[in-house]
Each structure stands twice: as C-alpha cells, then as structure tokens.
Protein backbone atom coordinates (compact mmCIF):
# COMPACT_ATOMS: atom_id res chain seq x y z
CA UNK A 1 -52.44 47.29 81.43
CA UNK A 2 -49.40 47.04 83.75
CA UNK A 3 -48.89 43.74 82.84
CA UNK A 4 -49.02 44.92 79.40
CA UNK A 5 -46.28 47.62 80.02
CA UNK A 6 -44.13 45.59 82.76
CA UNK A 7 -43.82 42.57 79.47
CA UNK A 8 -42.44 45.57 76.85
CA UNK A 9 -39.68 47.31 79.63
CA UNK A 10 -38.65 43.46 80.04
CA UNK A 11 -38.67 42.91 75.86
CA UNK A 12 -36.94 46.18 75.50
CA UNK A 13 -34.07 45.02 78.43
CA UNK A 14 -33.33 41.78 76.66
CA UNK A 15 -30.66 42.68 74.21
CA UNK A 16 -28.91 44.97 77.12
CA UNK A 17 -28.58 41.51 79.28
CA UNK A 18 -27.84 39.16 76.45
CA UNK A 19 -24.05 41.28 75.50
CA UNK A 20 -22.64 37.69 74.43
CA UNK A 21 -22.72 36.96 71.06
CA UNK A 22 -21.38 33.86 68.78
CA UNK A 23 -18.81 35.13 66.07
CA UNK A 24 -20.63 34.42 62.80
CA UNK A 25 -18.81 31.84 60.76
CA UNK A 26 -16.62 33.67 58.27
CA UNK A 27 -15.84 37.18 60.35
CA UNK A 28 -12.61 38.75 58.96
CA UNK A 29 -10.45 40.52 60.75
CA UNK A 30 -7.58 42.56 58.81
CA UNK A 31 -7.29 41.51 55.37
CA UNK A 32 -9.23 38.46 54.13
CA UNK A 33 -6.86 35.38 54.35
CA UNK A 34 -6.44 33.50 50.81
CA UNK A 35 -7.42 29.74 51.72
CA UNK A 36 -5.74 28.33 48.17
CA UNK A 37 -2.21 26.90 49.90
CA UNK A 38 -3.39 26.25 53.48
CA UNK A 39 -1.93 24.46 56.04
CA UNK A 40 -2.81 22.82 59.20
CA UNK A 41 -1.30 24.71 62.18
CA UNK A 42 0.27 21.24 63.40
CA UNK A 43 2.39 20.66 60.81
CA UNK A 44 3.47 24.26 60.18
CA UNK A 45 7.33 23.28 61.64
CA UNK A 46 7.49 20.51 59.79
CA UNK A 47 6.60 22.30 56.23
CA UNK A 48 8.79 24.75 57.02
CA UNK A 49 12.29 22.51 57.29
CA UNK A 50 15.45 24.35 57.65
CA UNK A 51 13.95 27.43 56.54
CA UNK A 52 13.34 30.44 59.36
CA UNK A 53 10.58 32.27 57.80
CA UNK A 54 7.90 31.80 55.24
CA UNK A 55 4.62 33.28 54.25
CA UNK A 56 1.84 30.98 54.24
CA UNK A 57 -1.94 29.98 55.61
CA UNK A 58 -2.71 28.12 58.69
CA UNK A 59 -5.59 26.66 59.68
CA UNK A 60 -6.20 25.46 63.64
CA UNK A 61 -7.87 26.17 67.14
CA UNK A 62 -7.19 29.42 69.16
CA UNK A 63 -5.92 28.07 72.49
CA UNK A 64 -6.59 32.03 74.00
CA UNK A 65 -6.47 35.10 73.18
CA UNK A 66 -3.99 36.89 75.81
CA UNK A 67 -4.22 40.69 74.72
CA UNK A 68 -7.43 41.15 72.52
CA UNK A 69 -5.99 44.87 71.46
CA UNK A 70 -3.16 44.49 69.11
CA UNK A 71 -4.62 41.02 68.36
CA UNK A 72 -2.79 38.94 70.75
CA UNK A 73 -3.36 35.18 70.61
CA UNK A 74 -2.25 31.67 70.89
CA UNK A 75 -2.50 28.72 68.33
CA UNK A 76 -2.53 24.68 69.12
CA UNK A 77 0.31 23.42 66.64
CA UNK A 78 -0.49 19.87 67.94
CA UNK A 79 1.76 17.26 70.46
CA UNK A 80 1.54 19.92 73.23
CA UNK A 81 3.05 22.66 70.92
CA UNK A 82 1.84 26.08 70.87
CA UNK A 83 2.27 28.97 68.10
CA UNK A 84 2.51 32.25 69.15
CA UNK A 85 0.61 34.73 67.15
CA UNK A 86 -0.14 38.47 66.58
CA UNK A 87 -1.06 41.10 64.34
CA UNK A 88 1.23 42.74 62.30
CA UNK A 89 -1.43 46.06 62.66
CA UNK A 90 -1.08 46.64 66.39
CA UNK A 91 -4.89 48.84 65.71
CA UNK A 92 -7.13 45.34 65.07
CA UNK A 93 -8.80 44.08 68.53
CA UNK A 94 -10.07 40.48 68.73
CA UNK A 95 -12.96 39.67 70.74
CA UNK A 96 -11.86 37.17 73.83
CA UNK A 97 -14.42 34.89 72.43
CA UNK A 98 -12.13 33.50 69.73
CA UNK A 99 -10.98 31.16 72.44
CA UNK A 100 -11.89 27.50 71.33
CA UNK A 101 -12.57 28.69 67.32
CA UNK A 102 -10.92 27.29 64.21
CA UNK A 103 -9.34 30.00 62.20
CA UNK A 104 -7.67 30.58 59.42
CA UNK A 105 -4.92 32.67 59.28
CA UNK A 106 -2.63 34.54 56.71
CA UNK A 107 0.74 35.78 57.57
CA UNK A 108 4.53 35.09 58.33
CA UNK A 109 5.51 32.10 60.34
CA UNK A 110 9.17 32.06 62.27
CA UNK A 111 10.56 29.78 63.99
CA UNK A 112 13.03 31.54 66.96
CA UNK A 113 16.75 31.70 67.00
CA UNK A 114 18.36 30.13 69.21
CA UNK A 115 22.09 30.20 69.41
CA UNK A 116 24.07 27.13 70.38
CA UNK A 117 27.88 28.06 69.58
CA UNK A 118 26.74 31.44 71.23
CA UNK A 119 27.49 33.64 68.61
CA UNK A 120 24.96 36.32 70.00
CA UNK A 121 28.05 36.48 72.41
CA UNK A 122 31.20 36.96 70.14
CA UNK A 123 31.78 40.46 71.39
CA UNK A 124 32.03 39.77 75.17
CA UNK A 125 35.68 40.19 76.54
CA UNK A 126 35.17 38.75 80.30
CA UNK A 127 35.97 35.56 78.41
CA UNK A 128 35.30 31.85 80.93
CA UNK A 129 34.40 34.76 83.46
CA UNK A 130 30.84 34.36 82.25
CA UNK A 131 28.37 31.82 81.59
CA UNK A 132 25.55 32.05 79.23
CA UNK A 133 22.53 29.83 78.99
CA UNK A 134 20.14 30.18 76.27
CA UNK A 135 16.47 29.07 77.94
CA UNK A 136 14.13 28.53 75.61
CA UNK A 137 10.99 26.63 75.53
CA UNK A 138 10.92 24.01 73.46
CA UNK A 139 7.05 24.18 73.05
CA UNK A 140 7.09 27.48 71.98
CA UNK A 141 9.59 27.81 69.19
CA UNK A 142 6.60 29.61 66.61
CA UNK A 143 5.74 33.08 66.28
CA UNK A 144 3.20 33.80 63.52
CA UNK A 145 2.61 37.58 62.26
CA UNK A 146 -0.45 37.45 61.10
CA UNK A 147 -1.92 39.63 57.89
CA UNK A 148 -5.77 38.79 58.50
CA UNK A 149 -7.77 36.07 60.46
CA UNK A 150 -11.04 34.35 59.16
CA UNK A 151 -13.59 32.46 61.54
CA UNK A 152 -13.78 29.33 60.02
C-alpha cells in the first residue's frame, strides 16, 4: 500500500517538474499573420529597394528573444544580418522559447536613417567647432513592427 500511494504523489508531481513545453506548431500571437505575399526574412532589404518602409510578411528563424514582455526579439536576415523586431502592442509577451523557431511574421519593415550630408545637424551654429559621426551598425539596419507572429 505505500508503494501504491508513494507511485500516485510521484504521478501527481510530474506535470509540476516538467514546466517546459514545445510551442505547438501554428501558436498565434497578436493578430493571425496573412501568409498570401510572404517573404523570406533574408531578402527583406533587398525587396524593399530604395523604399524606407513597407508592410509585408516575413518568414525566418528567431535568433533570441531579448525582452519576452512587449514582444522583444531578433530575426536572422541571412549573411550575418540581423532584423530587429517588436510588437507594435507593447501588452503581448513571448515565451523565451521562441529562440531557434521559424516564424512568420506580419507587420512594418524599416530600414534606419542614417544621415550622410548630416542634415539631422542643419540647425547647429558652433559650425567646424564640432564633429559629428553617425555610428551605425551595418548589420543591423532592420527594424520590423510586427502586427502578429505565427509558429511555423
């Protein structure tokens, strides 16, 4: 008999231990993402041209997810190139799990401004007194606002 009852406390503790869990394939988060015009997250810069915004569907790997509230993550965009993403509804968490999933994602990609005749500048009046330097990364030139997320 205390066999008996020692086996059901351990079947009872089992799902208390085992907190991990796989994200089913097809787990929405936000809105549903339409998968009709999708594109691969790699050649998201290169669809976009001269243009420094557009709405669209990407599809690629979650590098990681760096703040899970608000929906904070990071997309592979291919040759060492990573797209900067985030929820345009700051209330959506993501699980930390995401990490290492395909996903499809709906939303508004932009690429970052960068000024090179530093225009950002035109109103400074200490004029060769200072000098600007615009750092950016060129790695990280993507953000992506993202609408809703799909486990693919």
């Amino acid at each position: 008999m205390k066999y008996l009852l020692l086996l059901f406390f351990i079947y009872a503790a089992g799902p208390a231990f085992a907190q991990h869990t796989p994200l089913p394939h097809g787990m929405v988060f936000g809105i549903k993402p339409g998968t009709a015009e999708m594109i691969p997250a790699w050649r998201v810069e290169a669809f976009m041209d001269k243009k420094t915004r557009i709405s669209t569907t990407i599809r690629g790997r979650i590098i990681k997810v760096t703040k899970p509230k608000g929906g904070w993550f990071e997309i592979d965009a291919g040759k060492g190139k990573i797209i900067a993403a985030h929820f345009k509804n700051y209330g959506i968490n993501i699980p930390t799990g995401l990490k290492g999933k395909i996903v499809i994602a709906e939303g508004v990609a932009e690429k970052q401004f960068i000024a090179d005749d530093l225009q950002h500048f035109a109103g400074d009046t200490a004029r060769g007194k200072k000098q600007h330097s615009v750092k950016t990364n060129p790695l990280r030139r993507l953000t992506f606002e993202v609408k809703g997320l799909m486990v693919d």
